[in-house]
C-alpha atoms as a PDB file:
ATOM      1  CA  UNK A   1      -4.883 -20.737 -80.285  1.00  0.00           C
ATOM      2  CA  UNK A   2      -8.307 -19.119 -81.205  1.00  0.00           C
ATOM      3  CA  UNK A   3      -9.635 -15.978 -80.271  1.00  0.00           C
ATOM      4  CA  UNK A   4     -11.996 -17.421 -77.507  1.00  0.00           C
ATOM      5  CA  UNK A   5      -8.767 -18.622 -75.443  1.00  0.00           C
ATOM      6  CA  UNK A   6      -6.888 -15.489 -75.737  1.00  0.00           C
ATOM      7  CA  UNK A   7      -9.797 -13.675 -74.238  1.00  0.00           C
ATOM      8  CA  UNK A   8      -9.989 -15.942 -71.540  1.00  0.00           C
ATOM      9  CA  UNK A   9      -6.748 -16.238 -70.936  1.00  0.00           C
ATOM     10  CA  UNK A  10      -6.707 -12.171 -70.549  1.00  0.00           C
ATOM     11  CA  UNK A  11      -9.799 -12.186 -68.324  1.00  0.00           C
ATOM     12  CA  UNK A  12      -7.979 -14.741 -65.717  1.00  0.00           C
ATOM     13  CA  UNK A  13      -5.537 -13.048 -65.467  1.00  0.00           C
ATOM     14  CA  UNK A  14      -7.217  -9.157 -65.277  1.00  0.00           C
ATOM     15  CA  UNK A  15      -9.462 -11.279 -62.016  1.00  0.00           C
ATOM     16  CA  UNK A  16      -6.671 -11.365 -58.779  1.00  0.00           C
ATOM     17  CA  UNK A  17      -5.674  -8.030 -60.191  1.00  0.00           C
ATOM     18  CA  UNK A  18      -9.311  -6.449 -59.711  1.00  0.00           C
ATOM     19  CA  UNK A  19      -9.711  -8.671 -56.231  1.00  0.00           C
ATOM     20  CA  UNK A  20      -6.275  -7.407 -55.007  1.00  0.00           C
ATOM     21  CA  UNK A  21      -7.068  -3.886 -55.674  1.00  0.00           C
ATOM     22  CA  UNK A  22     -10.787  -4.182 -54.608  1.00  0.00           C
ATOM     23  CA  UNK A  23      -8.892  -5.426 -50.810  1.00  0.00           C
ATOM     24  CA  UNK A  24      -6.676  -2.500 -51.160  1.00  0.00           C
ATOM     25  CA  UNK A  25      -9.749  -0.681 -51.325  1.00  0.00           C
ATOM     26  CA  UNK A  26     -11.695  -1.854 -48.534  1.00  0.00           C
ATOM     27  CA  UNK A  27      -8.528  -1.603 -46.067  1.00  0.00           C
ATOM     28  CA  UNK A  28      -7.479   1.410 -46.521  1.00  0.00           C
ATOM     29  CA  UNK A  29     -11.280   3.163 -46.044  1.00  0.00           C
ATOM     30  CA  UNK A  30     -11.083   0.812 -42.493  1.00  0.00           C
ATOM     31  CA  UNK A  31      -8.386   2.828 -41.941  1.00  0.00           C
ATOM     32  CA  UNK A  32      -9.472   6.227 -42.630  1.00  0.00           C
ATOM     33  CA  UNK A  33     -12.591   5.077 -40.659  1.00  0.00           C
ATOM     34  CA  UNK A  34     -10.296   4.213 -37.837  1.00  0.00           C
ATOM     35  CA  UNK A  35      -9.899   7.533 -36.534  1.00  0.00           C
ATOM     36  CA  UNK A  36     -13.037   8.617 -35.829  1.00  0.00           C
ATOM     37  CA  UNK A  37     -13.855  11.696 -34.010  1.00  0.00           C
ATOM     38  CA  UNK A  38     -15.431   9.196 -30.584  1.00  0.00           C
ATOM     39  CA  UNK A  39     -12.047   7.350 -30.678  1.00  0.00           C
ATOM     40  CA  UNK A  40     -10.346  10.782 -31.310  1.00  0.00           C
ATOM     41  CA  UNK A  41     -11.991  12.243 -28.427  1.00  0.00           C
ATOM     42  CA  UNK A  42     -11.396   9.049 -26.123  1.00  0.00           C
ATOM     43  CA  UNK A  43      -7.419   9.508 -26.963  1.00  0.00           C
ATOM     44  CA  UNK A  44      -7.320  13.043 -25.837  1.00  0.00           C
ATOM     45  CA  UNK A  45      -9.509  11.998 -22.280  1.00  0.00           C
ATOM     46  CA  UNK A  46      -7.053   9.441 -21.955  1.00  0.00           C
ATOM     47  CA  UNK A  47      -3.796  11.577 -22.209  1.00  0.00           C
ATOM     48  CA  UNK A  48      -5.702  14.208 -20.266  1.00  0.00           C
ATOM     49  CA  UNK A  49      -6.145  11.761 -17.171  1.00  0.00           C
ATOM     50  CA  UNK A  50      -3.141   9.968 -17.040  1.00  0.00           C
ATOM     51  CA  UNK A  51      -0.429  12.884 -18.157  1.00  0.00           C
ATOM     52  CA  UNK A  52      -0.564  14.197 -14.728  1.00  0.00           C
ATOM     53  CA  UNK A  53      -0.028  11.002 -13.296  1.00  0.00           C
ATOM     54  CA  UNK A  54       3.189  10.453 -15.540  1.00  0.00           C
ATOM     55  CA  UNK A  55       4.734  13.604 -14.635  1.00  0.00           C
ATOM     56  CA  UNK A  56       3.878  12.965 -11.231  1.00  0.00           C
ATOM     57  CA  UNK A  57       6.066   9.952 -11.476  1.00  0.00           C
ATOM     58  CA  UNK A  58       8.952  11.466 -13.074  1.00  0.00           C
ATOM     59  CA  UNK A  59       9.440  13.884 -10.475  1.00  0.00           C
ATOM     60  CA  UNK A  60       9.185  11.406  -7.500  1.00  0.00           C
ATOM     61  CA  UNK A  61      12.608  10.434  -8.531  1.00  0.00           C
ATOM     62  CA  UNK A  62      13.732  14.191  -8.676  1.00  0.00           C
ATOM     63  CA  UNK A  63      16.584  15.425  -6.109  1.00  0.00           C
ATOM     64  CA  UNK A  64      15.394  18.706  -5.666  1.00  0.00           C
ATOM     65  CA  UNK A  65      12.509  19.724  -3.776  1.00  0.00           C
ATOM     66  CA  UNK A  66      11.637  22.408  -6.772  1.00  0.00           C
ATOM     67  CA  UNK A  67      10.315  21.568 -10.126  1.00  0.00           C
ATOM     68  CA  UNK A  68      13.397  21.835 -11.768  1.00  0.00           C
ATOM     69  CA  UNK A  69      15.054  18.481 -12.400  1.00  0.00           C
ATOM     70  CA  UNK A  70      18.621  18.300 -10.717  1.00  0.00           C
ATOM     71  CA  UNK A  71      19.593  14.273 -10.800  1.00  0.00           C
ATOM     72  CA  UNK A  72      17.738  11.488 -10.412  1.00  0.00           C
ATOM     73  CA  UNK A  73      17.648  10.135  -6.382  1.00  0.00           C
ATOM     74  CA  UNK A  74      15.492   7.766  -4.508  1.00  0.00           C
ATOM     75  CA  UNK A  75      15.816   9.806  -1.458  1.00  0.00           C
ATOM     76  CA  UNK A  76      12.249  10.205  -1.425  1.00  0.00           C
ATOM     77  CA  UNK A  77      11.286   7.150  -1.238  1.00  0.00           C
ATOM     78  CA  UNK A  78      13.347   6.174   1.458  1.00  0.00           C
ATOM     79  CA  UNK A  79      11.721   9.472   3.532  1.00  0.00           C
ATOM     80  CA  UNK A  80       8.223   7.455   2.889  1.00  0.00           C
ATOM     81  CA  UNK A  81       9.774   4.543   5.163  1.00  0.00           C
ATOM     82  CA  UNK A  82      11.264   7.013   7.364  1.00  0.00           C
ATOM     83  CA  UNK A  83       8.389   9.234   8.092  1.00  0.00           C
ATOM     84  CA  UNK A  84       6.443   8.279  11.236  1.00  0.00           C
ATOM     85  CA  UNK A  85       3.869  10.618  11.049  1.00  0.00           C
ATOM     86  CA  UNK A  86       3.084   9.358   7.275  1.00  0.00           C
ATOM     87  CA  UNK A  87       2.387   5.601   8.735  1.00  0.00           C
ATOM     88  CA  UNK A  88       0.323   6.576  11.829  1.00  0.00           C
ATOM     89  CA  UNK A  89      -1.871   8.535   9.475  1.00  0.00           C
ATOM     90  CA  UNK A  90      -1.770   5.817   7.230  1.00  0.00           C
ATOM     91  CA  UNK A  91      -2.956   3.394   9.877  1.00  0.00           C
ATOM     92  CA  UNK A  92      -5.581   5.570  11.126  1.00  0.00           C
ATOM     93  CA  UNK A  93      -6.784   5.231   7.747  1.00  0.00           C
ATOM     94  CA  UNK A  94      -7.047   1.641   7.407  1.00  0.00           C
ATOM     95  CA  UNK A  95      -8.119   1.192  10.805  1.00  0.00           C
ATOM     96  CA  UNK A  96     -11.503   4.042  10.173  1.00  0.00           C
ATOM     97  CA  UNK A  97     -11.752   2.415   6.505  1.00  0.00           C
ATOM     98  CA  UNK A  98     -12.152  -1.356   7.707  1.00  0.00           C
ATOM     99  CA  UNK A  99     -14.074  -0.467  10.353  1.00  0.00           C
ATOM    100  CA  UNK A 100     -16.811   1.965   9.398  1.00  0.00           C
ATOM    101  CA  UNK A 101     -17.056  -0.336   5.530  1.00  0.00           C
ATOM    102  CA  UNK A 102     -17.771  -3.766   8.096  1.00  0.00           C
ATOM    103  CA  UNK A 103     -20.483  -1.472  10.689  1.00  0.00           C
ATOM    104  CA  UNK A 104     -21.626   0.589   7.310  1.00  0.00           C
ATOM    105  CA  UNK A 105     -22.004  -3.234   5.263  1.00  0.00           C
ATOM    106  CA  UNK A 106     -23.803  -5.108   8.521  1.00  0.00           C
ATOM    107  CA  UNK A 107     -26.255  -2.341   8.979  1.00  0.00           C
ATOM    108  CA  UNK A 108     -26.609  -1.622   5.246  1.00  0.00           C
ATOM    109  CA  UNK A 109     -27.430  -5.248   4.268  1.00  0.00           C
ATOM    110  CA  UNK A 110     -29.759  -5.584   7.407  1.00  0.00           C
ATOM    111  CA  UNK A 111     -31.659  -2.600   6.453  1.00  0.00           C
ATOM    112  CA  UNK A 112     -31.946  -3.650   3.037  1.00  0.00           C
ATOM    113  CA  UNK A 113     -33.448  -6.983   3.473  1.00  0.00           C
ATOM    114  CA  UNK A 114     -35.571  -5.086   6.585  1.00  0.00           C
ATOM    115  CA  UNK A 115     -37.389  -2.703   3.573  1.00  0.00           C
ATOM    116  CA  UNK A 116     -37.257  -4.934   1.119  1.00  0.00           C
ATOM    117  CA  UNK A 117     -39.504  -8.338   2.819  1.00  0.00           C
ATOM    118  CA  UNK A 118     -41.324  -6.236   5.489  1.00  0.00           C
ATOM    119  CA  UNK A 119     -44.334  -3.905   4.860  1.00  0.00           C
ATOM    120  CA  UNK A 120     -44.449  -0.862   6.966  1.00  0.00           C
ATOM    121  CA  UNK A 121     -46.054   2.422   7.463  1.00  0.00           C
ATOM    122  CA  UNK A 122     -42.595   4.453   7.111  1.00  0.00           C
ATOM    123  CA  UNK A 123     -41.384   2.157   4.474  1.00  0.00           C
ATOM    124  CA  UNK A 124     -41.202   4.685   1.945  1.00  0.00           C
ATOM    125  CA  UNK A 125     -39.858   7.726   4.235  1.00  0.00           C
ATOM    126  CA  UNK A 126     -36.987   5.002   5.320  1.00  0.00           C
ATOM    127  CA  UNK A 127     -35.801   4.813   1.764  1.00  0.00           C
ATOM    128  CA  UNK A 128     -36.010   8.514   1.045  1.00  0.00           C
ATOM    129  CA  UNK A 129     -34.153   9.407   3.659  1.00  0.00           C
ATOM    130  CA  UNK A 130     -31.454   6.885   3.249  1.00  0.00           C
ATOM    131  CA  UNK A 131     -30.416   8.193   0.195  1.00  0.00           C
ATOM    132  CA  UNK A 132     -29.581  11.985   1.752  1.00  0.00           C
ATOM    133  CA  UNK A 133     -26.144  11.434   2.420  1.00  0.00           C
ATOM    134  CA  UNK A 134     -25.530  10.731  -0.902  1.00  0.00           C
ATOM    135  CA  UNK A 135     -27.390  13.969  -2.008  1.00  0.00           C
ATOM    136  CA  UNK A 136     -26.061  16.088   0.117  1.00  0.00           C
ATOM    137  CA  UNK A 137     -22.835  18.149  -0.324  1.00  0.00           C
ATOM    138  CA  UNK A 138     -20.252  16.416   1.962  1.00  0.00           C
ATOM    139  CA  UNK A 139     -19.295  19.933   3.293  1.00  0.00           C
ATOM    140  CA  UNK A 140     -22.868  20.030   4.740  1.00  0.00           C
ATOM    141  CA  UNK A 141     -22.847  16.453   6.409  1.00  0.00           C
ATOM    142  CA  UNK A 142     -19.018  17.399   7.769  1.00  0.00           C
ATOM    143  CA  UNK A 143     -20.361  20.786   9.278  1.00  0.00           C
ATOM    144  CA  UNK A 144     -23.392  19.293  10.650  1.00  0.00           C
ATOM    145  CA  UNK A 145     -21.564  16.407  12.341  1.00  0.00           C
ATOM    146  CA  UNK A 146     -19.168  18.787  13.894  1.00  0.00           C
ATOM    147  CA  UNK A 147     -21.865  20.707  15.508  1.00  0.00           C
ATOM    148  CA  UNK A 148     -24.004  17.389  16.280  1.00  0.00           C
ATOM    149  CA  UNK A 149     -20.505  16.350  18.015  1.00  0.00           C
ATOM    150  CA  UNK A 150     -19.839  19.482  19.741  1.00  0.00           C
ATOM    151  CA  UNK A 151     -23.519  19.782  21.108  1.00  0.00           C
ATOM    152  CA  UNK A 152     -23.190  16.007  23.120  1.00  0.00           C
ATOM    153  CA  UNK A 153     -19.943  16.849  24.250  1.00  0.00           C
ATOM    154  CA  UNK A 154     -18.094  13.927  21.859  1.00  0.00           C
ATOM    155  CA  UNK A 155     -14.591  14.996  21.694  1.00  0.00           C
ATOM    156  CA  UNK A 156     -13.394  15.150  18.094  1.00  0.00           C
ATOM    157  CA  UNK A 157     -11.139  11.924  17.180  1.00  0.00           C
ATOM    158  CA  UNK A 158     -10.982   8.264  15.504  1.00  0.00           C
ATOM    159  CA  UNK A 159     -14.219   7.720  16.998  1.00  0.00           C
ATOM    160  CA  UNK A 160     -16.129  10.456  15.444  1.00  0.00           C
ATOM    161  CA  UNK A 161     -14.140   9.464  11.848  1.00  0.00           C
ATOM    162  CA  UNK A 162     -15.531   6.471  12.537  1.00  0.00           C
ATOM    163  CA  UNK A 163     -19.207   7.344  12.898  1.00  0.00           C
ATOM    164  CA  UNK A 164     -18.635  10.225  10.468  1.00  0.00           C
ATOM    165  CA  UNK A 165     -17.872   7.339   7.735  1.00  0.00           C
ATOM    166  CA  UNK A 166     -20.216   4.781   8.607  1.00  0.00           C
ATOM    167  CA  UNK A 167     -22.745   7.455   8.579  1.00  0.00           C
ATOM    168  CA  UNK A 168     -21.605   8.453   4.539  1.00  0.00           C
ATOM    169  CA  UNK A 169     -21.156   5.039   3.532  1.00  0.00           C
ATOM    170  CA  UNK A 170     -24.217   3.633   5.133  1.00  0.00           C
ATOM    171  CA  UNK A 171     -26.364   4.623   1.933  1.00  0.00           C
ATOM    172  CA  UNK A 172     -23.997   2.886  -0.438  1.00  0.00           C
ATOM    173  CA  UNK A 173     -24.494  -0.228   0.826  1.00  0.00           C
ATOM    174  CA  UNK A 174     -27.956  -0.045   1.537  1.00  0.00           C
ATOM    175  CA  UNK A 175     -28.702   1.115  -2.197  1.00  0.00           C
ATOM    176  CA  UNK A 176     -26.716  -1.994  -3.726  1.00  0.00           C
ATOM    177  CA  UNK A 177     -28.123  -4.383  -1.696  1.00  0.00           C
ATOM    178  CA  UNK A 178     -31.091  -3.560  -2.595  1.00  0.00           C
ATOM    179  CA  UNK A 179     -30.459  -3.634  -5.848  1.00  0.00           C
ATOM    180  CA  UNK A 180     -29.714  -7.165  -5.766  1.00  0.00           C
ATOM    181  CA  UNK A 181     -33.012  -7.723  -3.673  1.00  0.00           C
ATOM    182  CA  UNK A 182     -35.037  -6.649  -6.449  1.00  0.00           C
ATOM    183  CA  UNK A 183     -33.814  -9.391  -8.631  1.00  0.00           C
ATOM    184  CA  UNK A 184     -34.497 -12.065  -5.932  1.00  0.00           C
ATOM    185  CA  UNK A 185     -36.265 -15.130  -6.953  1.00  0.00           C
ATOM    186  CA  UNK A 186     -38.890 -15.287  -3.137  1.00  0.00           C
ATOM    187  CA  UNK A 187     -39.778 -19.477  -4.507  1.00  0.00           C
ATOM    188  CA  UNK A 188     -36.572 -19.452  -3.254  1.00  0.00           C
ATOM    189  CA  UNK A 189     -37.278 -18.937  -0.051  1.00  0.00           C
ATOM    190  CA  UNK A 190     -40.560 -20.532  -0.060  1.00  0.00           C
ATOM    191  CA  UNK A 191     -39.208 -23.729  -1.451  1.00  0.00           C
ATOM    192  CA  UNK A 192     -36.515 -23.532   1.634  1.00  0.00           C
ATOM    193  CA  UNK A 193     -39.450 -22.848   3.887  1.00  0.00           C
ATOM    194  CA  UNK A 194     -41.242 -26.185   2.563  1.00  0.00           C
ATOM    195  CA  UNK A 195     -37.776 -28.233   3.145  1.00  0.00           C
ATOM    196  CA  UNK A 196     -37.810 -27.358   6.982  1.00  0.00           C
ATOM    197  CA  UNK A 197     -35.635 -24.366   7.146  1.00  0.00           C
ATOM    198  CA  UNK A 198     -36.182 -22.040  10.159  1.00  0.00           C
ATOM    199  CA  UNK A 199     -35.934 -18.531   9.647  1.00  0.00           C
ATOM    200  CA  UNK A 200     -32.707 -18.128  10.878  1.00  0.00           C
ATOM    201  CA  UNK A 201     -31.388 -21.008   8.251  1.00  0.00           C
ATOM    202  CA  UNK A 202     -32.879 -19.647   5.334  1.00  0.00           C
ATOM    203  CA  UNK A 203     -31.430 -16.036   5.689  1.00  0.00           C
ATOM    204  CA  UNK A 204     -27.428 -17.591   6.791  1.00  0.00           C
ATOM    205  CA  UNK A 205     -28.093 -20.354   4.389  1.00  0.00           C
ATOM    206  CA  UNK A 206     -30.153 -19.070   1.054  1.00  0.00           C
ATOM    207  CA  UNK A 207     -30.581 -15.264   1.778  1.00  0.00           C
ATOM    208  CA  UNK A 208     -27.307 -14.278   2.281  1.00  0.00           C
ATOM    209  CA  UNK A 209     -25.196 -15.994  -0.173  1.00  0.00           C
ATOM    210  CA  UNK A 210     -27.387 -14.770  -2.800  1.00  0.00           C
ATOM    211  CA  UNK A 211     -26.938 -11.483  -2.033  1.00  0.00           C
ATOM    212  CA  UNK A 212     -23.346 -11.730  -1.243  1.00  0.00           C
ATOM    213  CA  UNK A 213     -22.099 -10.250  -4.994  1.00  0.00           C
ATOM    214  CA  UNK A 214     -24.458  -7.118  -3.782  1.00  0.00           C
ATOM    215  CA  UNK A 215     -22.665  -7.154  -0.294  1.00  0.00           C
ATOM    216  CA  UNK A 216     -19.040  -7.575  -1.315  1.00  0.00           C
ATOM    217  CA  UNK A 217     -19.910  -4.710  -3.466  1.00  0.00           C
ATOM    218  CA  UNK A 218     -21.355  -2.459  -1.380  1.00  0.00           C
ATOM    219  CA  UNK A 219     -18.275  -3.286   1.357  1.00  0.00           C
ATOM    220  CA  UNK A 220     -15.451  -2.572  -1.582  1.00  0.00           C
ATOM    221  CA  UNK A 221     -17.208   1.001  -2.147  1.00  0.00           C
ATOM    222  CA  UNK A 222     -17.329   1.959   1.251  1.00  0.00           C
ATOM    223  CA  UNK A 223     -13.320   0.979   2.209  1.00  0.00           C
ATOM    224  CA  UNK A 224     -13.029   3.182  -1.209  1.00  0.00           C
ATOM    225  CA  UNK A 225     -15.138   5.965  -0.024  1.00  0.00           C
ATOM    226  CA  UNK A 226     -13.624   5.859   3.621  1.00  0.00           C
ATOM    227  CA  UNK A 227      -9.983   6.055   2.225  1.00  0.00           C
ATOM    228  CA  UNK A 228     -10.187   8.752   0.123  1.00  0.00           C
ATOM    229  CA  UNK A 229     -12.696  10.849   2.327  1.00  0.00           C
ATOM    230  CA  UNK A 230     -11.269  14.281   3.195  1.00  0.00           C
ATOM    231  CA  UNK A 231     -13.839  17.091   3.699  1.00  0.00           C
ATOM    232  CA  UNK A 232     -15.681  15.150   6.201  1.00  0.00           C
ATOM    233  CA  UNK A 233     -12.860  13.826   8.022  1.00  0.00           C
ATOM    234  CA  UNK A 234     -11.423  17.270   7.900  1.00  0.00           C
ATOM    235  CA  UNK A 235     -14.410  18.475  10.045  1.00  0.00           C
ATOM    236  CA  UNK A 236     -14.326  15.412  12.148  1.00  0.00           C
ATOM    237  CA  UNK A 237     -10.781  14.692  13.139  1.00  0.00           C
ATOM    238  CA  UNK A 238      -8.937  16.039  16.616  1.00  0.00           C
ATOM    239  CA  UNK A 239      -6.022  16.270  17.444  1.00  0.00           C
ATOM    240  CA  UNK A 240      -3.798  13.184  16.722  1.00  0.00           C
ATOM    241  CA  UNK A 241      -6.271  11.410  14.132  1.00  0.00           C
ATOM    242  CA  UNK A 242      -5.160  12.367  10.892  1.00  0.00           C
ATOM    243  CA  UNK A 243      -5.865  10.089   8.356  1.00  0.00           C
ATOM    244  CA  UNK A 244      -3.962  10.065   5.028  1.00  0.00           C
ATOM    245  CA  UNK A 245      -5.477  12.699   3.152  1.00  0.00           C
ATOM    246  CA  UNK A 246      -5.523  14.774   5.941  1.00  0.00           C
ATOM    247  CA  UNK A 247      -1.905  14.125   6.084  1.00  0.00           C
ATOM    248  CA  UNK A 248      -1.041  14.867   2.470  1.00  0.00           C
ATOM    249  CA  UNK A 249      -3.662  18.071   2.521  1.00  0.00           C
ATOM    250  CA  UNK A 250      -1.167  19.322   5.526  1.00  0.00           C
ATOM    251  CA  UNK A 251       2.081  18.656   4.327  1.00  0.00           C
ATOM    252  CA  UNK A 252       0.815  20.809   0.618  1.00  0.00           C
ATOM    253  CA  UNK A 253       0.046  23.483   2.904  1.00  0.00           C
ATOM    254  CA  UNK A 254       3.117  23.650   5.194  1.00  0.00           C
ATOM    255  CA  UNK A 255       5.088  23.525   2.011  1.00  0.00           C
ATOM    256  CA  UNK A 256       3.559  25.801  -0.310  1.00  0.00           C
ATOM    257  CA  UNK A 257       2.900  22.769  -2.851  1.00  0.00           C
ATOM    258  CA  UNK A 258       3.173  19.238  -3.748  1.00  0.00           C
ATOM    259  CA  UNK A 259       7.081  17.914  -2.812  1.00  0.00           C
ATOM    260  CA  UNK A 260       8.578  15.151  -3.908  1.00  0.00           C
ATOM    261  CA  UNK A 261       7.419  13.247  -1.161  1.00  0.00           C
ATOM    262  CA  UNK A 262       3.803  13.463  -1.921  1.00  0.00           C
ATOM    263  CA  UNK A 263       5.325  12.253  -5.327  1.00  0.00           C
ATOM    264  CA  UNK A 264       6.253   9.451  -4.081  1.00  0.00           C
ATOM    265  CA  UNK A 265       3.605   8.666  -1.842  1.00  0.00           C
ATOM    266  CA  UNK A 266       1.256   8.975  -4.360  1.00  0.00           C
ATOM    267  CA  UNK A 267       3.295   6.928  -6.768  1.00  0.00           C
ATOM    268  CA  UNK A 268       3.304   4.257  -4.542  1.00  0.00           C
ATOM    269  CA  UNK A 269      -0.923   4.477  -3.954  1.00  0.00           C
ATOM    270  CA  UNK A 270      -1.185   4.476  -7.144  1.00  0.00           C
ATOM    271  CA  UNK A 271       1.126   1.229  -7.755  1.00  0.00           C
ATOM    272  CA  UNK A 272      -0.724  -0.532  -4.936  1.00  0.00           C
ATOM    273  CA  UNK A 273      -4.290   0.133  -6.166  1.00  0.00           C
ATOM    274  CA  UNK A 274      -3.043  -1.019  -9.427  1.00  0.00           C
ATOM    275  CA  UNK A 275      -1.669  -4.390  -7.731  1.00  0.00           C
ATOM    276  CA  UNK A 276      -4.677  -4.881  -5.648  1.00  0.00           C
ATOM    277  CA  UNK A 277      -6.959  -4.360  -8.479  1.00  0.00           C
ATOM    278  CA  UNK A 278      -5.224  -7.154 -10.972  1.00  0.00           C
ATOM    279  CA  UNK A 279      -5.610  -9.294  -7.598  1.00  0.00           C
ATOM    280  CA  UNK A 280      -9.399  -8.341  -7.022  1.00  0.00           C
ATOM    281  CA  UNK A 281     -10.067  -9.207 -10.645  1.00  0.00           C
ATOM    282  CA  UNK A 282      -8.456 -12.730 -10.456  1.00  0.00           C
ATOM    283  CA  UNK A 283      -9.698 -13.813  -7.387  1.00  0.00           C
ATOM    284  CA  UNK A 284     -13.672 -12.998  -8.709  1.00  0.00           C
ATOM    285  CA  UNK A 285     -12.540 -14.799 -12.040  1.00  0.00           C
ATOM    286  CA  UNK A 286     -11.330 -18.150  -9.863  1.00  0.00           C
ATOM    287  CA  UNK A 287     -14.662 -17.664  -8.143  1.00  0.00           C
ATOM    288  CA  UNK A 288     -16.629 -17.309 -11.379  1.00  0.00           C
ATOM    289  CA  UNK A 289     -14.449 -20.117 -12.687  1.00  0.00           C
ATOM    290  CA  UNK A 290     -15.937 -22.526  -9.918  1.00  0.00           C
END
């Protein structure tokens, strides 16, 4: 063997060494670089948000009423099928939430596509002053619907929760419809016009359905906003029309703090948003799907 072989020999062999180590290289700076101060900073929001929710859920199953753990018990839960008052409140609840997010969705959508196709003189003070409920502090718009209530002799109940949160969620609606407006294609409704649609056809038929993502949007948001409302509904409410935070807001106070049962009741809201979220998000992908 000559010299010129043993050199190459040598060098083909040295080559997967120097590629080997030049991959060891490479990963492990990917993994110093994978700890980086954003993701660093996203794992400490994380824990920060969703510690509170695990302790929460350890002591839902705790038999004592004070923070000291005693034995684990499902007593609690079975008080959250037990407690009237919890249910009534939480059917007041649905009942202003479905309600005011349908009115609040009707009149936002019609107002929308009112300001959006017609030219008026008020056009712009309409839009301005649409927006002020979502401006203003909610303490304000609770205060000032008391007194509005008070002065025309409404007495306080489900019916001024009702047009307290149609009132609040009104805005919502109105500002994502009109958000999908703005990207509306109007050949469309020209080219409807020129196949013999009346006006009433083109806006059920052509109008609507486009704007329908916009709408389903803007009704999701206000059922949200509706159910978790509590300083407007706390100015609002009479006698006998507690809602759910209401509810939980009174039962902290009348114990001196949060008991097992609000544990547990907010264990299980939290649970059920969960579930109806992984259901939201499947049904839209079936939709997209078709």
């Amino acid at each position: 063997m000559n010299f010129k072989n043993i050199v190459r020999q040598a060098v083909t062999s040295i080559k997967p060494f120097k590629i080997q180590t030049e991959a060891a290289r490479h990963a492990r700076r990917a993994y110093r670089q994978r700890f980086s101060m954003s993701q660093t900073v996203f794992a400490i929001t994380i824990i920060f948000l969703f510690l509170p929710l695990l302790v929460l859920f350890f002591y839902s199953f705790n038999d004592s009423t004070s923070m000291n753990w005693t034995g684990f018990s499902l007593r609690w839960y079975k008080r959250l099928l037990e407690s009237r008052e919890l249910w009534r409140a939480f059917r007041n609840s649905l009942l202003i939430a479905g309600t005011s997010a349908v009115t609040a969705t009707i009149l936002g959508t019609v107002g929308a596509i009112g300001v959006n196709w017609y030219k008026f003189k008020l056009r712009g003070y309409v839009q301005t002053i649409s927006f002020l409920p979502m401006i203003l502090p909610e303490i304000i718009i609770g205060v000032s619907l008391s007194i509005f209530f008070a002065g025309i002799g409404i007495p306080l109940g489900l019916f001024t929760i009702y047009i307290a949160h149609t009132t609040f969620n009104l805005p919502f609606v109105f500002l994502m419809v009109m958000a999908r407006l703005d990207e509306f294609d109007f050949s469309i409704i020209e080219a409807a016009h020129d196949l013999g649609a009346t006006e009433r056809e083109t806006m059920f038929k052509v109008t609507l359905p486009i704007c329908m993502p916009g709408i389903m949007s803007g009704f999701l948001t206000a059922i949200t906003l509706s159910l978790e409302d509590f300083v407007i509904t706390f100015f609002v409410a009479g006698p006998g029309s507690s809602t759910l935070p209401i509810f939980i807001y009174s039962a902290i106070t009348r114990k001196g703090g949060i008991t097992p049962l609000i544990s547990a009741l907010s264990v299980v809201m939290i649970l059920g948003t969960v579930a109806l979220s992984i259901m939201l998000r499947r049904f839209l992908k079936y939709i997209a799907a078709k």
